[in-house]
N, C-alpha and C. Protein backbone atom coordinates (compact mmCIF):
# COMPACT_ATOMS: atom_id res chain seq x y z
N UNK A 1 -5.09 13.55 8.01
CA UNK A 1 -5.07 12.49 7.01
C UNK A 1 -5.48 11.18 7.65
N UNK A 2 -5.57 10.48 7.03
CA UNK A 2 -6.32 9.13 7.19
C UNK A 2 -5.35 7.99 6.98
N UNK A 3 -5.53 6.78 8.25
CA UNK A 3 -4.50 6.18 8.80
C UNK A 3 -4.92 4.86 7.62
N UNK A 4 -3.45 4.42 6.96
CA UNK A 4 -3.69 3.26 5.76
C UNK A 4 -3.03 2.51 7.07
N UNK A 5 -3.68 1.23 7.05
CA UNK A 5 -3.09 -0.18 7.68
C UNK A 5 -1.81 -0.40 6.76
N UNK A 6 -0.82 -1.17 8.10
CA UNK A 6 0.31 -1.25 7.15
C UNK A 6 0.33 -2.83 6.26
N UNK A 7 -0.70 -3.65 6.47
CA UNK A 7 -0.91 -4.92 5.58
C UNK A 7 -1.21 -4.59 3.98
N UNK A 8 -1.57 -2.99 3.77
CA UNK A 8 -1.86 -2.58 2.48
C UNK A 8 -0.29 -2.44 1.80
N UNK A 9 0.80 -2.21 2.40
CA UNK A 9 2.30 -1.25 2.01
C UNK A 9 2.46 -3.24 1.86
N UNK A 10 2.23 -3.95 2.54
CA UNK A 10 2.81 -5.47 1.95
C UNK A 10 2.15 -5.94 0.13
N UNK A 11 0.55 -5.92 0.81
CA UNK A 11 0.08 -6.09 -0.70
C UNK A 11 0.23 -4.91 -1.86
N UNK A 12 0.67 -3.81 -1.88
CA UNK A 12 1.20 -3.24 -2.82
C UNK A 12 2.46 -3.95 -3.07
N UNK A 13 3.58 -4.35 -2.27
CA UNK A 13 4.45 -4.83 -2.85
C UNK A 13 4.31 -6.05 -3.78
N UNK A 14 3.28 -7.08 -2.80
CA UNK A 14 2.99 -7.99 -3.19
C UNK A 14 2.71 -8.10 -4.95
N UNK A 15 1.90 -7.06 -5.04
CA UNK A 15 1.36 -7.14 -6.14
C UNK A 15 1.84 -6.51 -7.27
N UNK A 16 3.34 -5.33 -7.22
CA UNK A 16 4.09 -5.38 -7.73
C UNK A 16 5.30 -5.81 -8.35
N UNK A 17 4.97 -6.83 -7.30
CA UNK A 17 6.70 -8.06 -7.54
C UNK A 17 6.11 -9.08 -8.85
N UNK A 18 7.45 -8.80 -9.29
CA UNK A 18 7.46 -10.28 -10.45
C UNK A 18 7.15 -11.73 -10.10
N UNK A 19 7.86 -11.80 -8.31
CA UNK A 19 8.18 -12.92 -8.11
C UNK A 19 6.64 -13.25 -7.24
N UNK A 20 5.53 -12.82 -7.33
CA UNK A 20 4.45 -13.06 -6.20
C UNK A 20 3.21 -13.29 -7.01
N UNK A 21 2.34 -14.33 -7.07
CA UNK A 21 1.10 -14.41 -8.27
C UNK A 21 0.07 -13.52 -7.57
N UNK A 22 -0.07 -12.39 -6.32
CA UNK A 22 -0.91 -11.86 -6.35
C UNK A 22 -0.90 -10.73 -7.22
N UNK A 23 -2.14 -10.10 -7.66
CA UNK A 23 -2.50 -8.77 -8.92
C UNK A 23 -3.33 -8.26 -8.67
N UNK A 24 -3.90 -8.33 -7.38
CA UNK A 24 -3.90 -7.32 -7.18
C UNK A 24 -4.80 -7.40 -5.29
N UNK A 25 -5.40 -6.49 -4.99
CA UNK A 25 -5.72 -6.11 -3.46
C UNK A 25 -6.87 -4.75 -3.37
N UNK A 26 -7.65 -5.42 -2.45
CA UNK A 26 -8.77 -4.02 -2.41
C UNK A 26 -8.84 -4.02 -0.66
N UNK A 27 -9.04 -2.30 -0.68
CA UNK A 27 -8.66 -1.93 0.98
C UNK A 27 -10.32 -1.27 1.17
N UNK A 28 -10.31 -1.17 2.13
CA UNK A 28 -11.85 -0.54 2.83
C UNK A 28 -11.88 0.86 3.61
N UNK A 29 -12.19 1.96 3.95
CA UNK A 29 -12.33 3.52 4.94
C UNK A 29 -13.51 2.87 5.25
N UNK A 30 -13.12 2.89 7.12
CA UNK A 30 -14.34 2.48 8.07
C UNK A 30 -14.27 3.68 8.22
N UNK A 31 -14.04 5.33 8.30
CA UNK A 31 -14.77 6.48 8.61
C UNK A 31 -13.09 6.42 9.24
N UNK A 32 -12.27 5.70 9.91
CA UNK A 32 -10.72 6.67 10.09
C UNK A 32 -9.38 5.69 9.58
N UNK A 33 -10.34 4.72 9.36
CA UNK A 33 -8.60 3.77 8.58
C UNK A 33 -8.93 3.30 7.92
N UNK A 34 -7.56 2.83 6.31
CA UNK A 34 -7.92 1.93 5.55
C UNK A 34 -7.32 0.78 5.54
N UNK A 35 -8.64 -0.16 5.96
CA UNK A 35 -7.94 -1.28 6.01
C UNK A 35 -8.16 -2.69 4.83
N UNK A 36 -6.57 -2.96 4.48
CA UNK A 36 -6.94 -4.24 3.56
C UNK A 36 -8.15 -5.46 3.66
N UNK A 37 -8.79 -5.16 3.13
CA UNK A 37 -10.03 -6.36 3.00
C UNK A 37 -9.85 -7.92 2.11
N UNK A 38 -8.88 -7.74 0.94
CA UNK A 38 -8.73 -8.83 0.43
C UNK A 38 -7.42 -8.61 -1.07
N UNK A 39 -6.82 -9.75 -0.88
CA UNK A 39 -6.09 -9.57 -2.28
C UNK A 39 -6.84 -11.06 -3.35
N UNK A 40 -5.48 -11.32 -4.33
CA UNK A 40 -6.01 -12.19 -5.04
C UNK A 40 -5.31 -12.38 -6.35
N UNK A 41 -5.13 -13.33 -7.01
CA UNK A 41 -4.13 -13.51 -8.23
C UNK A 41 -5.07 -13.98 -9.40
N UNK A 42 -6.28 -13.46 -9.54
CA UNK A 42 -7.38 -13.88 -10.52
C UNK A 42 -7.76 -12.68 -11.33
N UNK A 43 -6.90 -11.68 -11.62
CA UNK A 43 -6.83 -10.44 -12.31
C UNK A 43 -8.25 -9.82 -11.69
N UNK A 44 -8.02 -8.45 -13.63
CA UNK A 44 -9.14 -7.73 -13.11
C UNK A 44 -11.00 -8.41 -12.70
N UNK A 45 -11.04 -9.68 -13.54
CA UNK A 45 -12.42 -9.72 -13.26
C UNK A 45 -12.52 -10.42 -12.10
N UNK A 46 -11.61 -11.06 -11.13
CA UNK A 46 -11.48 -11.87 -9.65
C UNK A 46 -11.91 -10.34 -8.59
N UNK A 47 -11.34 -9.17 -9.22
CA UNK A 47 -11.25 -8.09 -8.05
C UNK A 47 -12.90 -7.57 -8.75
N UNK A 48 -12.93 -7.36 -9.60
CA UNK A 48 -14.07 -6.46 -9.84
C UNK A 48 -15.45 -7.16 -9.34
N UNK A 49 -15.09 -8.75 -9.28
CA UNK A 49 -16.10 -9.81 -8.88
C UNK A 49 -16.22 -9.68 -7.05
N UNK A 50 -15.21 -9.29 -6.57
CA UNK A 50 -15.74 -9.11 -4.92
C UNK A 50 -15.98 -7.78 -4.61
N UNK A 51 -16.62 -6.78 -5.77
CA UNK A 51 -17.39 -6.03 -5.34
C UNK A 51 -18.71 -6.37 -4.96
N UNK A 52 -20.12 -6.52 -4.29
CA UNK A 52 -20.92 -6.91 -4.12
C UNK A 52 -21.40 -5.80 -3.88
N UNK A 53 -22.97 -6.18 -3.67
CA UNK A 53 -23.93 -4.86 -3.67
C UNK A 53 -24.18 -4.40 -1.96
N UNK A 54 -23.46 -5.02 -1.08
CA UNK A 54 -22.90 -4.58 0.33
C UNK A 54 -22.00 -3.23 0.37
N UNK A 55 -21.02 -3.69 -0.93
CA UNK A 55 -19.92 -2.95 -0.87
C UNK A 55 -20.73 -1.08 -1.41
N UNK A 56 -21.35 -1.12 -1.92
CA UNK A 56 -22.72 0.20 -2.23
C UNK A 56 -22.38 0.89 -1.30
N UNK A 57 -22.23 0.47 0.44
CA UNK A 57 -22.52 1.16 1.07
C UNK A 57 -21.24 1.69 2.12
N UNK A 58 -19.82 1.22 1.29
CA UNK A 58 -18.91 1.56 1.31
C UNK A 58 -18.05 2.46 0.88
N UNK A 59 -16.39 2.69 1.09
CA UNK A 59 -15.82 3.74 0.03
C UNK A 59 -14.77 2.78 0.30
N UNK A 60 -13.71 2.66 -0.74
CA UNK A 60 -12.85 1.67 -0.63
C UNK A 60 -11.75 1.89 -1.58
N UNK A 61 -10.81 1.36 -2.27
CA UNK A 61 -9.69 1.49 -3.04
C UNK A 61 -8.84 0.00 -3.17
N UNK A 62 -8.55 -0.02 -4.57
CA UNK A 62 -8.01 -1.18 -5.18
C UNK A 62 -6.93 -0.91 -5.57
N UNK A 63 -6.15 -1.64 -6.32
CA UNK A 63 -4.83 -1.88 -7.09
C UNK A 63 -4.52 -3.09 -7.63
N UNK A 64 -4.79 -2.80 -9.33
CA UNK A 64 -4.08 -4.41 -9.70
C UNK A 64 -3.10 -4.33 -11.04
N UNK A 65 -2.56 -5.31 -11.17
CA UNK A 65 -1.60 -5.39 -11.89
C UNK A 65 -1.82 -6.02 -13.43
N UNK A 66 -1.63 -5.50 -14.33
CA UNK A 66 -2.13 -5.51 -15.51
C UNK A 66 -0.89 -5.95 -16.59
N UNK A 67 -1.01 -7.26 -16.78
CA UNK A 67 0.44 -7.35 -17.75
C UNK A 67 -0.28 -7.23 -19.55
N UNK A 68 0.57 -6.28 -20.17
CA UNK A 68 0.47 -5.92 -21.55
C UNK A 68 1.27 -6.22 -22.26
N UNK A 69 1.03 -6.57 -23.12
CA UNK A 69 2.48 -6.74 -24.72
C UNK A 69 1.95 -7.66 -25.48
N UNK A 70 3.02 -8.06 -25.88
CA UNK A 70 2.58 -9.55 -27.13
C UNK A 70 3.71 -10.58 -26.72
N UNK A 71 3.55 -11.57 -27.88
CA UNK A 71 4.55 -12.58 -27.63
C UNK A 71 6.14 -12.36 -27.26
N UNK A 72 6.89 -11.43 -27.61
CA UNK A 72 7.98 -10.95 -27.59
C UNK A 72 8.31 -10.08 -26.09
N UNK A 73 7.31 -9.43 -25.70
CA UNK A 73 7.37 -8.37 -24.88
C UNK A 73 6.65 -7.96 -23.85
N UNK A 74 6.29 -8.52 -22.81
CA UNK A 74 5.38 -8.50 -22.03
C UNK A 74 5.53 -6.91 -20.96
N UNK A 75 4.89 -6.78 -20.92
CA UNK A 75 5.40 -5.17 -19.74
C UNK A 75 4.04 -5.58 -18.44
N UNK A 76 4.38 -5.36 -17.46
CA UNK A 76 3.69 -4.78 -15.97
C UNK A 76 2.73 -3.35 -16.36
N UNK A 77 1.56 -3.07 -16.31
CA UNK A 77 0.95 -1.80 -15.84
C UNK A 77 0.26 -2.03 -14.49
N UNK A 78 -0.29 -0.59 -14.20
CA UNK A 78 -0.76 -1.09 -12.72
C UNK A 78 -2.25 0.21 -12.83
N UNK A 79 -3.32 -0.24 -12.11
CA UNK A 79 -4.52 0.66 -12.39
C UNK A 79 -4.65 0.76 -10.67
N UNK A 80 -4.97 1.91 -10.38
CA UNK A 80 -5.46 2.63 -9.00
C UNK A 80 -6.92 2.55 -9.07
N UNK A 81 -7.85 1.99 -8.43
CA UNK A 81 -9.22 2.07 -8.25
C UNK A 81 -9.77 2.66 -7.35
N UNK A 82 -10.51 3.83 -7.02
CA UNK A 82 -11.40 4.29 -6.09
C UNK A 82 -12.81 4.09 -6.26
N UNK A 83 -13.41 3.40 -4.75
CA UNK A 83 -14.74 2.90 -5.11
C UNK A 83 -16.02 3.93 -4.11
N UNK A 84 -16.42 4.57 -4.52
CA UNK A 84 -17.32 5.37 -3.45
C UNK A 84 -18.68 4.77 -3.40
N UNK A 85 -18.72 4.11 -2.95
CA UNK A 85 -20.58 3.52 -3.09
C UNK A 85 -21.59 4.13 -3.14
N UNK A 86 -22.75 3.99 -3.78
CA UNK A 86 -23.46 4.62 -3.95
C UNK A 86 -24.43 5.27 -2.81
N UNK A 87 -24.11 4.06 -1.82
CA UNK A 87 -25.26 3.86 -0.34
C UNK A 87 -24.48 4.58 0.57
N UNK A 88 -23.49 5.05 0.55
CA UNK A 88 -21.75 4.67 1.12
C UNK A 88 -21.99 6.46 2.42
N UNK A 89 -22.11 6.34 3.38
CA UNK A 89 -22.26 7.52 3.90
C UNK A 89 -21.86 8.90 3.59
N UNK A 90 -22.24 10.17 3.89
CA UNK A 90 -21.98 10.80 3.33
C UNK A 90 -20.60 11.50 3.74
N UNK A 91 -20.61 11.57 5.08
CA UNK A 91 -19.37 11.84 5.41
C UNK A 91 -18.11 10.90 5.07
N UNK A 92 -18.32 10.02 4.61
CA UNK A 92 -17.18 9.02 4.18
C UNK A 92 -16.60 9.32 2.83
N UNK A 93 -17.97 9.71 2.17
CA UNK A 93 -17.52 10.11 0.49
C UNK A 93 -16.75 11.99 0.39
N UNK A 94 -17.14 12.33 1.48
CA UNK A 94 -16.71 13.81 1.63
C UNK A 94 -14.83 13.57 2.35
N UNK A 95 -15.02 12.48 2.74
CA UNK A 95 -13.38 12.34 3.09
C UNK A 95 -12.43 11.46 2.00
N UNK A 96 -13.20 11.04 1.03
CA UNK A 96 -12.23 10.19 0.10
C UNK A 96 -11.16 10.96 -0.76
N UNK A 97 -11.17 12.53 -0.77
CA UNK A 97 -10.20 12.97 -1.21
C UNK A 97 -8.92 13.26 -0.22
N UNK A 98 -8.80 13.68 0.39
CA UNK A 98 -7.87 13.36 1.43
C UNK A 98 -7.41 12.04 2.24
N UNK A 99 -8.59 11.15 1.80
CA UNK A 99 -8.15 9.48 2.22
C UNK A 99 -7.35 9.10 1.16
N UNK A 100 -7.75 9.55 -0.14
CA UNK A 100 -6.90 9.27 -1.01
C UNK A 100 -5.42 9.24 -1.30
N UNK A 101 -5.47 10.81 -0.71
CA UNK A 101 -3.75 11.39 -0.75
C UNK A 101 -3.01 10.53 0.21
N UNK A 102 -3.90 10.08 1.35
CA UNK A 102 -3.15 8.96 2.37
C UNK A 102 -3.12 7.25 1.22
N UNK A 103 -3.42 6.68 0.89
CA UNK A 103 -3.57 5.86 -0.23
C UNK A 103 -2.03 6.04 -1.22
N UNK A 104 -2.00 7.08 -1.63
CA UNK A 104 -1.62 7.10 -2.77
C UNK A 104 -0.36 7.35 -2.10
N UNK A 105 0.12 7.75 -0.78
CA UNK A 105 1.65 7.74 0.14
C UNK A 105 1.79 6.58 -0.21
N UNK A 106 1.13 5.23 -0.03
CA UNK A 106 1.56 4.41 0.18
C UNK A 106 1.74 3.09 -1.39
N UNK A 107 0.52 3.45 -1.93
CA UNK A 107 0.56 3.46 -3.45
C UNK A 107 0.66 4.41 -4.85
N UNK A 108 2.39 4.24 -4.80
CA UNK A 108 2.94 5.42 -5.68
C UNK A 108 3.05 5.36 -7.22
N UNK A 109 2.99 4.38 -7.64
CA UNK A 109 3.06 3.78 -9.10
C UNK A 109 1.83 3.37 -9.82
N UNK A 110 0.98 4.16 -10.72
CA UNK A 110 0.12 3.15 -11.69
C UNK A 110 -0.32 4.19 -12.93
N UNK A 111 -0.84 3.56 -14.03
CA UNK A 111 -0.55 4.34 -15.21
C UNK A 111 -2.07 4.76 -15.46
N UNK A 112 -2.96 4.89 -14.33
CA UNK A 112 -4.24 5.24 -15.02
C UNK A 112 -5.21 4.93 -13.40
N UNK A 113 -6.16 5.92 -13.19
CA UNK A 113 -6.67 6.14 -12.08
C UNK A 113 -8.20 5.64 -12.88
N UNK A 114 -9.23 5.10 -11.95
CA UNK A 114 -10.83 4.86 -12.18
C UNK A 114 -10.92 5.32 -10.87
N UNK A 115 -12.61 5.39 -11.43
CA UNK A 115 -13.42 5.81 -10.21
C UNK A 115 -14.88 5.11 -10.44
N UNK A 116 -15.33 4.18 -9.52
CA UNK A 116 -16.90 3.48 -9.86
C UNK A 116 -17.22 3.37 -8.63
N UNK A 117 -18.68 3.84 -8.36
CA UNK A 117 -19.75 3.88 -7.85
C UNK A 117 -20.85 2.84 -7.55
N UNK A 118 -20.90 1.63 -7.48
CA UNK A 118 -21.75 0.82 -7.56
C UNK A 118 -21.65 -0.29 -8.13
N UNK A 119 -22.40 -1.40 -8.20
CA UNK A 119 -21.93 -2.67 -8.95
C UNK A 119 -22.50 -2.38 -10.38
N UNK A 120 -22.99 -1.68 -10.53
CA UNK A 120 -23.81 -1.35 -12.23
C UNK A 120 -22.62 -0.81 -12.49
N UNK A 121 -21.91 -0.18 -12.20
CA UNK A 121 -20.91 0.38 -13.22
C UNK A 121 -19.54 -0.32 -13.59
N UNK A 122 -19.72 -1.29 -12.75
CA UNK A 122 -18.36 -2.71 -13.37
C UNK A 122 -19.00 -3.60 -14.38
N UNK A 123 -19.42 -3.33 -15.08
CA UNK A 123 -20.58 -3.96 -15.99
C UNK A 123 -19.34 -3.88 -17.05
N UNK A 124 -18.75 -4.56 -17.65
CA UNK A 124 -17.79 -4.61 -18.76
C UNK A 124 -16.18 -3.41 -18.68
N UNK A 125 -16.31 -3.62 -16.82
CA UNK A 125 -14.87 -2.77 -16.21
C UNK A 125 -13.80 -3.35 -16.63
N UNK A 126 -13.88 -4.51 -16.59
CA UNK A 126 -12.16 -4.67 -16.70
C UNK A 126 -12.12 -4.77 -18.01
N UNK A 127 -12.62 -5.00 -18.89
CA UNK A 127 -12.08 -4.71 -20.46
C UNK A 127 -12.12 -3.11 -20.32
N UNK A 128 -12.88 -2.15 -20.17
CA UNK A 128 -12.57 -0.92 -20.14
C UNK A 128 -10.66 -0.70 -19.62
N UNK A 129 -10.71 -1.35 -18.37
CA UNK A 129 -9.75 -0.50 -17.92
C UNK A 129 -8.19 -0.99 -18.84
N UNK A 130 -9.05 -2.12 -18.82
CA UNK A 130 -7.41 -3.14 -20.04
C UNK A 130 -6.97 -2.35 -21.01
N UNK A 131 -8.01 -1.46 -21.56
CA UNK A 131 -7.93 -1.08 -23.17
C UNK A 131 -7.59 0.43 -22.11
N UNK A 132 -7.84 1.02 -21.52
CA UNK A 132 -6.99 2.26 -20.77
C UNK A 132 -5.77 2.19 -20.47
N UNK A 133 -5.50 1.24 -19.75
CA UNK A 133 -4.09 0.91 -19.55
C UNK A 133 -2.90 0.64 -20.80
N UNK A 134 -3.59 -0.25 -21.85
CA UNK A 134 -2.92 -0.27 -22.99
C UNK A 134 -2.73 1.03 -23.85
N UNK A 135 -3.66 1.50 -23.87
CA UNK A 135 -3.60 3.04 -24.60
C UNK A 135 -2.27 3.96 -23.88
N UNK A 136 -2.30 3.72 -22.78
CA UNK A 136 -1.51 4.46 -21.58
C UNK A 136 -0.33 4.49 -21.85
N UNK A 137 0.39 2.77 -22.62
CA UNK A 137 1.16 2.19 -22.52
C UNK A 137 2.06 2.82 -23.75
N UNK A 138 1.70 3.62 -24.17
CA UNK A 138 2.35 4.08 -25.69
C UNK A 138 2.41 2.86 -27.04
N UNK A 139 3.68 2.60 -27.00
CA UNK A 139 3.47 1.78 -28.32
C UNK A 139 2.81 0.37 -28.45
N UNK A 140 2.43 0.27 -29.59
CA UNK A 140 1.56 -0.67 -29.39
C UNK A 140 1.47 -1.41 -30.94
N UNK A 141 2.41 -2.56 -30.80
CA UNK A 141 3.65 -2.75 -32.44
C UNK A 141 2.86 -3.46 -33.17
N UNK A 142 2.63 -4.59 -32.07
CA UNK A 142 1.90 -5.96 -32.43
C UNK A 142 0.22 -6.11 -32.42
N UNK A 143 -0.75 -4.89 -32.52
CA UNK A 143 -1.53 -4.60 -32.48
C UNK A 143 -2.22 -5.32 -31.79
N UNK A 144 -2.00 -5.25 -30.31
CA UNK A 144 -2.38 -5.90 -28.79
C UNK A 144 -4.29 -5.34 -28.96
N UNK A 145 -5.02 -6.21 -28.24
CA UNK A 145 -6.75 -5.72 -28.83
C UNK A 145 -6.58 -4.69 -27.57
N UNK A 146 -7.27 -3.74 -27.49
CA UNK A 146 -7.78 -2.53 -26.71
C UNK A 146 -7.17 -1.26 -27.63
């Protein structure tokens, strides 16, 4: 299995706590560790925005924090992102399933998994994943948009 840096087990917390404005954190697989590359408290389109067309030639993994409800009721969701680049070596993309299972030791909680390939495919991501996560979320009283 594949060694997660332990600065990722902080920003998962980080980004699960009530009390912390980060929402979320994206980590990097140099070919034997994953290491945190960046967090950030500017939701999904701050994270989906430091993907760049560098990152193509990467494999990497996110986590952010998604608050849902209405005026009355706010709830926490949380979305798991796996990013395999399109450029991204081949042996790197042949290890992201077992990098994963190391990932996901350390990030245990979220209500909905993605998977994108390239900067063309964050092309209207984070409303996708908003309206996934809300769907996820079961009830839905106050007819929240997604």
């Amino acid at each position: 299995m594949a060694s997660v840096d332990d600065a990722i087990a902080q920003a998962y917390d980080d980004v699960r706590s009530d009390s912390s404005a980060t929402n979320w954190f994206k980590a990097v697989f140099d070919g034997k560790v994953v290491n945190l590359e960046a967090t950030g408290d500017g939701g999904l389109d701050e994270l989906f925005g430091s993907f760049n067309d560098a990152d193509n030639s990467k494999c990497a993994f996110a986590y952010a924090r998604i608050t849902t409800g209405d005026e009355e009721s706010k709830r926490a969701k949380f979305a798991f992102i796996a990013w395999t680049g399109s450029s991204a070596k081949i042996m790197h993309k042949a290890k992201m399933s077992v990098v994963k299972a190391s990932v996901k030791e350390v990030v245990r909680e979220f209500a909905a998994e993605f998977l994108y390939e390239s900067t063309e495919d964050l092309e209207g991501a984070a409303e996708a994943v908003k309206t996934t996560i809300i769907k996820a979320g079961g009830a839905n009283y106050m007819g929240q948009s997604g």
